[in-house]
PDB file of N, CA and C in Angstrom:
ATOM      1  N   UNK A   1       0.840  -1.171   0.000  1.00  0.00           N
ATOM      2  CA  UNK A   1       0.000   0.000   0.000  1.00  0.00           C
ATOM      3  C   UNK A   1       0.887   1.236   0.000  1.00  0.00           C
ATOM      4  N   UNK A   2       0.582   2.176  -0.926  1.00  0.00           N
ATOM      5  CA  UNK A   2       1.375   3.226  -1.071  1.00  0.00           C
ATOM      6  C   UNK A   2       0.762   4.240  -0.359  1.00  0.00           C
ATOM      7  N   UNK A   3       1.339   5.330   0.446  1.00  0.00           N
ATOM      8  CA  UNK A   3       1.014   6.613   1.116  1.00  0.00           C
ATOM      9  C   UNK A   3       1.745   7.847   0.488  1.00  0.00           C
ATOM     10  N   UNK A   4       1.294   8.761   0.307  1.00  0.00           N
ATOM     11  CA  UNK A   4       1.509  10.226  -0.304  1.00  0.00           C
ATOM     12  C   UNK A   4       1.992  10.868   1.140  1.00  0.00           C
ATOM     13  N   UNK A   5       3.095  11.819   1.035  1.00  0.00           N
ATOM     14  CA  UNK A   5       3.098  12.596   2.090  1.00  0.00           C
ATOM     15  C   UNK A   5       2.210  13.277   2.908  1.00  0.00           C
ATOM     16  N   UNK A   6       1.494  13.691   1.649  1.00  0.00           N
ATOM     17  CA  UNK A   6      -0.085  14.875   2.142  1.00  0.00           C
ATOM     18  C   UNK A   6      -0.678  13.410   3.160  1.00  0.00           C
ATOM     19  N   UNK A   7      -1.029  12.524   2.992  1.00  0.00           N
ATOM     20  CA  UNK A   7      -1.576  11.604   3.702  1.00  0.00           C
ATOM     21  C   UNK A   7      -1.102  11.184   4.732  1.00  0.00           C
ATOM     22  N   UNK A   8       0.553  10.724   4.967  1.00  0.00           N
ATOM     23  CA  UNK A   8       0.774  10.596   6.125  1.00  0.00           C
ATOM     24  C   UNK A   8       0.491  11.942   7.237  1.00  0.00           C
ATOM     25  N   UNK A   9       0.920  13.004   6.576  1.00  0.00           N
ATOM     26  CA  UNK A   9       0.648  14.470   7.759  1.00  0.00           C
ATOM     27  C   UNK A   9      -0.562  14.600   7.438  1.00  0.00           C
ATOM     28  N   UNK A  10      -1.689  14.423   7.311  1.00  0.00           N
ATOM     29  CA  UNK A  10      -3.439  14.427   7.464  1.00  0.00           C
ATOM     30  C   UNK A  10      -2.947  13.579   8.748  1.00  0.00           C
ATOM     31  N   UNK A  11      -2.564  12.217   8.569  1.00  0.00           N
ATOM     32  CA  UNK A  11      -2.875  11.088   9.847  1.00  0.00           C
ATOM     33  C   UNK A  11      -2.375  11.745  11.103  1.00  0.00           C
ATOM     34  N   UNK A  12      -0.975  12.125  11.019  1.00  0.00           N
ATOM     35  CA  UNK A  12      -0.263  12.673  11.870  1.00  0.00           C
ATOM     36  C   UNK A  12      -0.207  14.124  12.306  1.00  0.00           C
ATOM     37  N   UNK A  13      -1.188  15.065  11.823  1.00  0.00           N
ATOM     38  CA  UNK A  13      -1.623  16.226  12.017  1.00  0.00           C
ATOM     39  C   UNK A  13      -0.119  17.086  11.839  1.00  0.00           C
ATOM     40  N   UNK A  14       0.944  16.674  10.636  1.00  0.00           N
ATOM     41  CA  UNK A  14       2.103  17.124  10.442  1.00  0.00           C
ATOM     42  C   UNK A  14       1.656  18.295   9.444  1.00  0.00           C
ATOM     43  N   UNK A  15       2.960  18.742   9.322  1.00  0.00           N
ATOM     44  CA  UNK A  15       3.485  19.958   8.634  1.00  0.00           C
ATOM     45  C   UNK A  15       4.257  19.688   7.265  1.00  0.00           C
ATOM     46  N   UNK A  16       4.235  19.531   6.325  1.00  0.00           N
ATOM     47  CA  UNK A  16       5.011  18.978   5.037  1.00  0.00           C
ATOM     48  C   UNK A  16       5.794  20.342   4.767  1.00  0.00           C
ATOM     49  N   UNK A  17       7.125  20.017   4.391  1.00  0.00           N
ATOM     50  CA  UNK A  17       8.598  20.143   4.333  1.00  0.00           C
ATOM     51  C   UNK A  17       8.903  19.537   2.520  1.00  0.00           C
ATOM     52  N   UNK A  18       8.419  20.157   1.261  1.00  0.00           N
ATOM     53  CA  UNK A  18       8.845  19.435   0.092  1.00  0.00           C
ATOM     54  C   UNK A  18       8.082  19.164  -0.327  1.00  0.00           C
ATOM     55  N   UNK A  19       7.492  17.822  -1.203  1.00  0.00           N
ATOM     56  CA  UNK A  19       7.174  17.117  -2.344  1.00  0.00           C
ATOM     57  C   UNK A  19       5.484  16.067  -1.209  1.00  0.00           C
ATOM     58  N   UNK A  20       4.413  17.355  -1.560  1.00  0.00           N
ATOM     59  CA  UNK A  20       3.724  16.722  -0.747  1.00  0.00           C
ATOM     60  C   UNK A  20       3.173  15.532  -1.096  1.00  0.00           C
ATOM     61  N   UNK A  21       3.223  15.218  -2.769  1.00  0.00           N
ATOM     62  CA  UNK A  21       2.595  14.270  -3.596  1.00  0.00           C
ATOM     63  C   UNK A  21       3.655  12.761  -3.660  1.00  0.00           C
ATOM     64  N   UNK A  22       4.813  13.182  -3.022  1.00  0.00           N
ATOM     65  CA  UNK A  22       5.676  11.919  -3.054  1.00  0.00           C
ATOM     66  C   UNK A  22       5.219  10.976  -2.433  1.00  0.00           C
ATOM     67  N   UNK A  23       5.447   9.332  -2.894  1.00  0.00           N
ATOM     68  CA  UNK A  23       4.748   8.050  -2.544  1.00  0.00           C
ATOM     69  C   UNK A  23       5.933   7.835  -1.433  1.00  0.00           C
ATOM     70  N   UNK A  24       5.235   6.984  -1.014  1.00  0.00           N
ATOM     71  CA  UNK A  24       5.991   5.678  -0.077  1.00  0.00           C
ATOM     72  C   UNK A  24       5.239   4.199   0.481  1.00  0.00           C
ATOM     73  N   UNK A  25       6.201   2.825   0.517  1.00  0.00           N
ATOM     74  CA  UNK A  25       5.463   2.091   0.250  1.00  0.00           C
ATOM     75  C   UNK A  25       6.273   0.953   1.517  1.00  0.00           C
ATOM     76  N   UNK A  26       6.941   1.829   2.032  1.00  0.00           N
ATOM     77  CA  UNK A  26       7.816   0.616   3.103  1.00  0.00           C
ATOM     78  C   UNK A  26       8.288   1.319   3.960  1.00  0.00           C
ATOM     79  N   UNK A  27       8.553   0.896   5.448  1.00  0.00           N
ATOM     80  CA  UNK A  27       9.390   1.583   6.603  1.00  0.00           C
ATOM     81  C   UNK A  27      10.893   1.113   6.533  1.00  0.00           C
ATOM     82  N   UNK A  28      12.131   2.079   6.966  1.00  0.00           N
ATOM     83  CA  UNK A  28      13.552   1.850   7.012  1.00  0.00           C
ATOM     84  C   UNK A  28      14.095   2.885   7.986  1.00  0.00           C
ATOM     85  N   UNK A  29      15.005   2.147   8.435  1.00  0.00           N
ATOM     86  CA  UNK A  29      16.046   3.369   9.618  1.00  0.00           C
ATOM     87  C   UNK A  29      16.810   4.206   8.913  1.00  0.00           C
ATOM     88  N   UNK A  30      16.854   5.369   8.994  1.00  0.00           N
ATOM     89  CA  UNK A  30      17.037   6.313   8.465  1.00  0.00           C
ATOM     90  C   UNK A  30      18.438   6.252   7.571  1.00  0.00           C
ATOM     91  N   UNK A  31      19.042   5.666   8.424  1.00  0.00           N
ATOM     92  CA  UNK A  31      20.623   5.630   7.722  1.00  0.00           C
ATOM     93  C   UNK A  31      20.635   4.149   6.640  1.00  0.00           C
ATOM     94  N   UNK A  32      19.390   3.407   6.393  1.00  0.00           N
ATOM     95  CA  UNK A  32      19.380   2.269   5.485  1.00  0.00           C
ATOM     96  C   UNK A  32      18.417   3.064   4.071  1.00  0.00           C
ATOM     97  N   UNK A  33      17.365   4.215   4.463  1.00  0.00           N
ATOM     98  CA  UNK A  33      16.636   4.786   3.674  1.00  0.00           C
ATOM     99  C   UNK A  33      17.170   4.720   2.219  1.00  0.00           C
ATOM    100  N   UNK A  34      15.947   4.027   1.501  1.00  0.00           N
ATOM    101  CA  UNK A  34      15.713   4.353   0.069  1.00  0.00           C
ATOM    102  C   UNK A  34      14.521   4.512  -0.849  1.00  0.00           C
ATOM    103  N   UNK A  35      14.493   5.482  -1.993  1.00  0.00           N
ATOM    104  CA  UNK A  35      13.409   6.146  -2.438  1.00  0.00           C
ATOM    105  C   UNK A  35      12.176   5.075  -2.466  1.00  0.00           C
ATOM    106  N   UNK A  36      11.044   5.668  -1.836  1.00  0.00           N
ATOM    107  CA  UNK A  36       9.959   4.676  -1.638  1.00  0.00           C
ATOM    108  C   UNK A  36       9.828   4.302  -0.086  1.00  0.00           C
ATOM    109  N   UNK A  37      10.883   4.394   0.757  1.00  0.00           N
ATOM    110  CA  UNK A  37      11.043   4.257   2.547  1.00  0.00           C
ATOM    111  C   UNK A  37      10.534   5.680   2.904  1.00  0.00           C
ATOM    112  N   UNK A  38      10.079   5.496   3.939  1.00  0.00           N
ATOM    113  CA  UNK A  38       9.673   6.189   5.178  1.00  0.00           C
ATOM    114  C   UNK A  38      10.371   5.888   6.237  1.00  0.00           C
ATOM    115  N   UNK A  39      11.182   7.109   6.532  1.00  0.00           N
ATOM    116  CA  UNK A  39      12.238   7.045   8.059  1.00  0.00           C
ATOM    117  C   UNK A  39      11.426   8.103   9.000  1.00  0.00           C
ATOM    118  N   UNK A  40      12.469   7.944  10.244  1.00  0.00           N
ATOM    119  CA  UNK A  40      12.238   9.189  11.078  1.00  0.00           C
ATOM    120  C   UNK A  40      13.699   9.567  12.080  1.00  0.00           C
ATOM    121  N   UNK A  41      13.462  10.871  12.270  1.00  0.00           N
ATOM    122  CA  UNK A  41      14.574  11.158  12.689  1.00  0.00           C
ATOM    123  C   UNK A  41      14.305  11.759  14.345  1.00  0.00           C
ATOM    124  N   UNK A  42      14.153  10.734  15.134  1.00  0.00           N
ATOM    125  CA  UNK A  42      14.411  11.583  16.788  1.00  0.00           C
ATOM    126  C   UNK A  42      15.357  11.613  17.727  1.00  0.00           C
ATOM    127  N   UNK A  43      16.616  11.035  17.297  1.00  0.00           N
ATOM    128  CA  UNK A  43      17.254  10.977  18.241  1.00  0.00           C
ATOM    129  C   UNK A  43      18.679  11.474  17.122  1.00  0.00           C
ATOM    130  N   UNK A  44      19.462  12.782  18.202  1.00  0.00           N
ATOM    131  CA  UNK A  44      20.219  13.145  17.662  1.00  0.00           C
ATOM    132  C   UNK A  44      21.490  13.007  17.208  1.00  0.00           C
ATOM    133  N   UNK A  45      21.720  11.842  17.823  1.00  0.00           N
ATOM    134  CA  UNK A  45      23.239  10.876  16.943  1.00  0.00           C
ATOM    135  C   UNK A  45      22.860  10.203  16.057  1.00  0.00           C
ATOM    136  N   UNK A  46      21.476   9.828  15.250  1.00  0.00           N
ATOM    137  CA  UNK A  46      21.388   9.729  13.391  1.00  0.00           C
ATOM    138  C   UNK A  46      21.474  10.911  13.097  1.00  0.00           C
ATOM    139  N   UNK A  47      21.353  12.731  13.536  1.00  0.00           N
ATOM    140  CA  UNK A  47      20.796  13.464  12.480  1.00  0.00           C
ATOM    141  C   UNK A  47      22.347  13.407  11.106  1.00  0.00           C
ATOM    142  N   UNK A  48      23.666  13.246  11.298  1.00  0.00           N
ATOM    143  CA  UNK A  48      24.282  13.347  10.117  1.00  0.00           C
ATOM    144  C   UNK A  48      23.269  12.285   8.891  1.00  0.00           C
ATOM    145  N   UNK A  49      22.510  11.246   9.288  1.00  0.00           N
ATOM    146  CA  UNK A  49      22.056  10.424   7.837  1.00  0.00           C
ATOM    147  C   UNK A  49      20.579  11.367   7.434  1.00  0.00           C
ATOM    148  N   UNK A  50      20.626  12.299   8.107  1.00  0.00           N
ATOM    149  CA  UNK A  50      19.034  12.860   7.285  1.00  0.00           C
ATOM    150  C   UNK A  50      19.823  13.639   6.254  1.00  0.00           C
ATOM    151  N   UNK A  51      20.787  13.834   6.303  1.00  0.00           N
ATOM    152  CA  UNK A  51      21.575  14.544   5.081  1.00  0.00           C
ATOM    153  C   UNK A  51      22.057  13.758   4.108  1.00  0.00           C
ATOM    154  N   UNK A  52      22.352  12.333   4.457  1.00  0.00           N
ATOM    155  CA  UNK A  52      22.853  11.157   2.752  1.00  0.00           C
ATOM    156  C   UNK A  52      21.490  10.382   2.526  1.00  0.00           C
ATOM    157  N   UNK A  53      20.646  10.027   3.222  1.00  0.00           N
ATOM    158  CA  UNK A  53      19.441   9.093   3.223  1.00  0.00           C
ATOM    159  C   UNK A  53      19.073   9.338   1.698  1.00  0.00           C
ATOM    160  N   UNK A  54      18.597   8.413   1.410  1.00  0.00           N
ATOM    161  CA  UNK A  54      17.800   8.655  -0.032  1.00  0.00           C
ATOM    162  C   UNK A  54      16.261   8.491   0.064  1.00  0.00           C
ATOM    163  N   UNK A  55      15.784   8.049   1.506  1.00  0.00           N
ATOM    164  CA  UNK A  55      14.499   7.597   1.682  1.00  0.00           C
ATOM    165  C   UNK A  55      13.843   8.891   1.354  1.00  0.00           C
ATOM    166  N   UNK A  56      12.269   8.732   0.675  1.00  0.00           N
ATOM    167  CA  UNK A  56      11.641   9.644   0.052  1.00  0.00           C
ATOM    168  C   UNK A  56      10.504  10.673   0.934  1.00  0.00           C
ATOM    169  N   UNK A  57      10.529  10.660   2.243  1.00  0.00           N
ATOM    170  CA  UNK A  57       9.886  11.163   3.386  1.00  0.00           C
ATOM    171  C   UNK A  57      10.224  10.578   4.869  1.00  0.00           C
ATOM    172  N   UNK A  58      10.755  11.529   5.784  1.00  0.00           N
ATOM    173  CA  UNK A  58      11.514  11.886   6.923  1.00  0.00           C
ATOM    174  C   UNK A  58      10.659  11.848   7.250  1.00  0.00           C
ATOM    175  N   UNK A  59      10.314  11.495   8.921  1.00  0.00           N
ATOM    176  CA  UNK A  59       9.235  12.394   9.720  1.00  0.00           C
ATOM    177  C   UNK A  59      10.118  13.397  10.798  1.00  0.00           C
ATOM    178  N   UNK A  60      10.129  14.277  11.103  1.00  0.00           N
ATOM    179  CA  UNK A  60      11.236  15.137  11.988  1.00  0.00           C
ATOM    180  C   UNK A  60      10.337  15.488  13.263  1.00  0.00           C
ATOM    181  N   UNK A  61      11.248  15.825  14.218  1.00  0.00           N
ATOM    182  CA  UNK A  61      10.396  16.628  15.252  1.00  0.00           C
ATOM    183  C   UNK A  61      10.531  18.560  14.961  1.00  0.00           C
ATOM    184  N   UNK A  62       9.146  19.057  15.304  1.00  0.00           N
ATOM    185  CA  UNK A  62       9.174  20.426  14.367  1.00  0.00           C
ATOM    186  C   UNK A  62      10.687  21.199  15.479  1.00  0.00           C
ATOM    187  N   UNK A  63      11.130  21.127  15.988  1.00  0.00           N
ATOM    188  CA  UNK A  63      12.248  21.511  16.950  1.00  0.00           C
ATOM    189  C   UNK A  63      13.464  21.539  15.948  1.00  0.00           C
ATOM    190  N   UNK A  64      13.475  20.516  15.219  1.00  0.00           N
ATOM    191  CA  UNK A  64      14.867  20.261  14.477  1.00  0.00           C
ATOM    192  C   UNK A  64      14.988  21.076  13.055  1.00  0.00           C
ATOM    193  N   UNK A  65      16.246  21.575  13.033  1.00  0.00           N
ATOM    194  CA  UNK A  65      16.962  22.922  12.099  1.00  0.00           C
ATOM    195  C   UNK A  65      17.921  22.113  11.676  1.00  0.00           C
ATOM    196  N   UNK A  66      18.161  22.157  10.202  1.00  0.00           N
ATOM    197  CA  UNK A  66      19.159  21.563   9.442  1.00  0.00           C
ATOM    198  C   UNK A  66      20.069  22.570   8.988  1.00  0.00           C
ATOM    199  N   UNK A  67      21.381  22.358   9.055  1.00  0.00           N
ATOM    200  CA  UNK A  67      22.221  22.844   8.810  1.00  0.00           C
ATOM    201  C   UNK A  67      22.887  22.893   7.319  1.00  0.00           C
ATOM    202  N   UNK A  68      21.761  21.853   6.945  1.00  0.00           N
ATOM    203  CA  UNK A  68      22.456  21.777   5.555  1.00  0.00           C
ATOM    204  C   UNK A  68      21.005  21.435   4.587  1.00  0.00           C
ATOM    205  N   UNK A  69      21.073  21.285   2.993  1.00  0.00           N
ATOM    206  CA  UNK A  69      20.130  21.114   2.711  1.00  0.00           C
ATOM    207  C   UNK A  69      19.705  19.637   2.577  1.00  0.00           C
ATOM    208  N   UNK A  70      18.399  19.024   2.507  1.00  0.00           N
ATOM    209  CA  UNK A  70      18.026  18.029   2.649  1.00  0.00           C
ATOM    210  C   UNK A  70      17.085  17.512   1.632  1.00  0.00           C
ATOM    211  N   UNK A  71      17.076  16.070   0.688  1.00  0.00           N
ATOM    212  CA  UNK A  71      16.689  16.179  -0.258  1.00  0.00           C
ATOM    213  C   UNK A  71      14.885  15.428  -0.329  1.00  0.00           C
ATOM    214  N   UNK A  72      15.192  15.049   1.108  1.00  0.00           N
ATOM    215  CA  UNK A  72      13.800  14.244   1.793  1.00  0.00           C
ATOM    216  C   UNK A  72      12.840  14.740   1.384  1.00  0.00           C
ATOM    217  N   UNK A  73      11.185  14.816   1.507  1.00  0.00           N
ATOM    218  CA  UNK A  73      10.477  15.267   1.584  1.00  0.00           C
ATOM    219  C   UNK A  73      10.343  15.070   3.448  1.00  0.00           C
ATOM    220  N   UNK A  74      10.006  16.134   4.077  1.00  0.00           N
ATOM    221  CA  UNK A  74       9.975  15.954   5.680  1.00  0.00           C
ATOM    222  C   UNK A  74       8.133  16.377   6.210  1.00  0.00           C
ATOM    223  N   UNK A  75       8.189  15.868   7.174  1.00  0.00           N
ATOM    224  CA  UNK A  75       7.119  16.075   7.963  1.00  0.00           C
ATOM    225  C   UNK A  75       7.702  16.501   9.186  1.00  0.00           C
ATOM    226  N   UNK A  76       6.840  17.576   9.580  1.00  0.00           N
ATOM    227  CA  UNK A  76       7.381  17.960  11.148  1.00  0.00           C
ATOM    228  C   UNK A  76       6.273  17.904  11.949  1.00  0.00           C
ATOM    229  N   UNK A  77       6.455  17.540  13.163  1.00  0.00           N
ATOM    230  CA  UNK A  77       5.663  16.412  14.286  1.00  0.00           C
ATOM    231  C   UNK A  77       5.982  17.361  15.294  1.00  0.00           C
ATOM    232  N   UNK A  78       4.892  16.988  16.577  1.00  0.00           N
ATOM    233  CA  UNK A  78       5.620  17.362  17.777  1.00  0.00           C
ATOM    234  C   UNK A  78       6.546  16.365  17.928  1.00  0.00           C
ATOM    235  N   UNK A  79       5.950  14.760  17.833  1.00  0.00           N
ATOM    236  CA  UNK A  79       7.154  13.904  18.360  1.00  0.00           C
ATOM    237  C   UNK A  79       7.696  12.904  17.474  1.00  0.00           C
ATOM    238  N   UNK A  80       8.665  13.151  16.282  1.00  0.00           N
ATOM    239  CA  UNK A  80       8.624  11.835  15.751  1.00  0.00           C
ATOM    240  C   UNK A  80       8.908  11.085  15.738  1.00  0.00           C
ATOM    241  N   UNK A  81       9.076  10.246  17.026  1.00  0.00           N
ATOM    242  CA  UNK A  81       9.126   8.394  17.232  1.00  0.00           C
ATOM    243  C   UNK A  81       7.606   7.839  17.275  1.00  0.00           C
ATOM    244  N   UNK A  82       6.952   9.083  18.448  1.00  0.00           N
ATOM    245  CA  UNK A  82       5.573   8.438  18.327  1.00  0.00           C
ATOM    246  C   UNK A  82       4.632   8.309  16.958  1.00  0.00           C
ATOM    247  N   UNK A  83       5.207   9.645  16.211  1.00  0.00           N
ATOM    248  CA  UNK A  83       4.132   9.178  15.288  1.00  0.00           C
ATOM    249  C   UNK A  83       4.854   8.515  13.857  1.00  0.00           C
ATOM    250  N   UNK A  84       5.661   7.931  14.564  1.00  0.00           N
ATOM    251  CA  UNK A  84       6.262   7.035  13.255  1.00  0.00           C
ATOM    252  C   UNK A  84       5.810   5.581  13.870  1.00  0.00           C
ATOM    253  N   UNK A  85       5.848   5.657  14.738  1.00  0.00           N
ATOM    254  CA  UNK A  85       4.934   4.620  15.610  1.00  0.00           C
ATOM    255  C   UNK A  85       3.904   4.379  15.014  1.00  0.00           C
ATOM    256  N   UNK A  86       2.939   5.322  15.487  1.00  0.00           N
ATOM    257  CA  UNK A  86       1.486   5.470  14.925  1.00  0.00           C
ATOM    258  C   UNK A  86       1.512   5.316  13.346  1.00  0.00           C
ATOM    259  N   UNK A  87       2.288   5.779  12.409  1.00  0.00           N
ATOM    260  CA  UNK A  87       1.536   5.577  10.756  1.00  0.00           C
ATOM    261  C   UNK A  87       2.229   3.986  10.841  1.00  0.00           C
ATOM    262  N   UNK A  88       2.933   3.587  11.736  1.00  0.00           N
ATOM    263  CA  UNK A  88       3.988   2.124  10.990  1.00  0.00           C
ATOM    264  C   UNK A  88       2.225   1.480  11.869  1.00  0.00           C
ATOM    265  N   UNK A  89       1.717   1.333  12.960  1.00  0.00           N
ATOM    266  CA  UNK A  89       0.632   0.896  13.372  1.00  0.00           C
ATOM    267  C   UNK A  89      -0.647   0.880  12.267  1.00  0.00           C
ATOM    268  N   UNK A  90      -0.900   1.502  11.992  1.00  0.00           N
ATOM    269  CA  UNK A  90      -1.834   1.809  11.171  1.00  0.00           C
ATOM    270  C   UNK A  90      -1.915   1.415   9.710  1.00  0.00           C
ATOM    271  N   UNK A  91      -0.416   1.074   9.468  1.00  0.00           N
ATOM    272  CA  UNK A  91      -0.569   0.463   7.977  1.00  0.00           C
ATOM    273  C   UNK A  91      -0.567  -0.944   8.168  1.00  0.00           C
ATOM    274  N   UNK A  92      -0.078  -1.561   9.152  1.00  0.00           N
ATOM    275  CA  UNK A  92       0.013  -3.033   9.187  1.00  0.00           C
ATOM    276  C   UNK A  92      -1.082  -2.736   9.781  1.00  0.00           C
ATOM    277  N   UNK A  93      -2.285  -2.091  10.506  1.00  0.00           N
ATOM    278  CA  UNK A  93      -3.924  -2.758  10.573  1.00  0.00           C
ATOM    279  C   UNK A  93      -4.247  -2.451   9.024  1.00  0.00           C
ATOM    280  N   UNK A  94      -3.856  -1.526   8.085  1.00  0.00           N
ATOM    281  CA  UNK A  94      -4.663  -1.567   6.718  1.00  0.00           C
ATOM    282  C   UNK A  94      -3.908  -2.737   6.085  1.00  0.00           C
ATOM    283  N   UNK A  95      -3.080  -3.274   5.920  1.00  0.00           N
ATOM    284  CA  UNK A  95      -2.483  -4.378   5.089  1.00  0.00           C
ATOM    285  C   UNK A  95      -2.499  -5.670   5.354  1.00  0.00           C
ATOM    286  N   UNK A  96      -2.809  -6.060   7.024  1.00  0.00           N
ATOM    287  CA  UNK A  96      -2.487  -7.112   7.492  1.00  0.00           C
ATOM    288  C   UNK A  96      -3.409  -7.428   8.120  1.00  0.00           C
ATOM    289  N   UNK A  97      -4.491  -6.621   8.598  1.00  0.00           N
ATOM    290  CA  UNK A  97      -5.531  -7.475   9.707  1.00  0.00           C
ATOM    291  C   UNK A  97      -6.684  -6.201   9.503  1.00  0.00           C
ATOM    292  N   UNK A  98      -6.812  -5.725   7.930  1.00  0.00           N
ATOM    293  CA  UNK A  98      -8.424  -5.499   7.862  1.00  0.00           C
ATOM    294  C   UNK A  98      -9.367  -6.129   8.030  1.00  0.00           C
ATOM    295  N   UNK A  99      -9.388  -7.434   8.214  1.00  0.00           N
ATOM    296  CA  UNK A  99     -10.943  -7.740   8.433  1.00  0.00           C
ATOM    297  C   UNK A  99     -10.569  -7.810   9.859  1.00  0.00           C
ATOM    298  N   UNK A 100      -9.788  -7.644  11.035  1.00  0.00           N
ATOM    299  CA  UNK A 100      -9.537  -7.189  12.685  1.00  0.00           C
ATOM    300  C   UNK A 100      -9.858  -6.201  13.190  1.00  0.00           C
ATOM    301  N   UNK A 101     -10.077  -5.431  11.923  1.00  0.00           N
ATOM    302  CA  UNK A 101     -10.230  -3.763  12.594  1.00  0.00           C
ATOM    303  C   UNK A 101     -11.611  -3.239  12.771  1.00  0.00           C
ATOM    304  N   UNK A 102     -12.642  -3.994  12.752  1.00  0.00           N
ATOM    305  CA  UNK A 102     -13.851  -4.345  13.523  1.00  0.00           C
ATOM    306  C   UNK A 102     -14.077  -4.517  15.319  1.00  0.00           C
ATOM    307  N   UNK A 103     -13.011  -5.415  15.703  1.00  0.00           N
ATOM    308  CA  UNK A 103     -12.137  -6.602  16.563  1.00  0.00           C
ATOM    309  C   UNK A 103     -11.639  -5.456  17.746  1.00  0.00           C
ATOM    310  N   UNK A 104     -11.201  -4.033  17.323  1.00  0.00           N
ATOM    311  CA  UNK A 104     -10.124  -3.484  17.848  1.00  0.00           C
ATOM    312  C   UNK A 104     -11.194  -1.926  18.411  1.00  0.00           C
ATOM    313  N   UNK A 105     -12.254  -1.928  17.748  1.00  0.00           N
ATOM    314  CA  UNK A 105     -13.280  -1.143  18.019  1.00  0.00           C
ATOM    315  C   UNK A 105     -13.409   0.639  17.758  1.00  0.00           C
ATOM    316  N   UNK A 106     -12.651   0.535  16.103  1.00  0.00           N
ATOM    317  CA  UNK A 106     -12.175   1.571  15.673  1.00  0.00           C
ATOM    318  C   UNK A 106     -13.226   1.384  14.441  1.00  0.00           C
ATOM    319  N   UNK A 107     -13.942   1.024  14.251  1.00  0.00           N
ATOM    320  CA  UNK A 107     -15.150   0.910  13.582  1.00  0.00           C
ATOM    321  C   UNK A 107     -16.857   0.549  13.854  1.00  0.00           C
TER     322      UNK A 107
END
């Protein structure tokens, strides 16, 4: 299942940073990122890989200032572990256990 940036920040009540129409279709740690991955960046001994990553949408926390330019498309979050949490949750209930999500009482 593919997600558009504009779509992950609708879910995540983010801020888009770039290419709001860019896809993504898989999760990766930031420093493995490639075009089509979704990373996130919260802890500040990865931030040198938000600058080589090739993955095609970052999620950032809105706090964080780059020093350099970045070729990501980014989302800025209050927190982004949690809500990289939350969209990685939410796609394995859409891909993996839709007919569960009855089950879970979100419908």
């Amino acid at each position: 299942m593919k997600f558009t940036a504009k779509q992950i920040a609708e879910i995540l009540s983010g801020e888009i940073v770039g290419n709001a129409m860019v896809e993504v279709n898989s999760l990766a740690k930031i420093e493995d990122g490639k075009e089509g991955d979704l990373c996130f960046l919260a802890n500040e001994k990865y931030t040198p890989h938000i600058y080589t990553t090739k993955a095609s949408i970052i999620i950032i926390n809105n706090s964080f200032k780059a020093d350099k330019s970045i070729s990501s498309t980014l989302i800025k979050v209050d927190d982004a572990y949690n809500s990289f949490r939350v969209h990685a949750y939410v796609t394995l209930l859409l891909l993996d256990h839709c007919q569960a999500l009855p089950s879970f009482g979100l419908f």
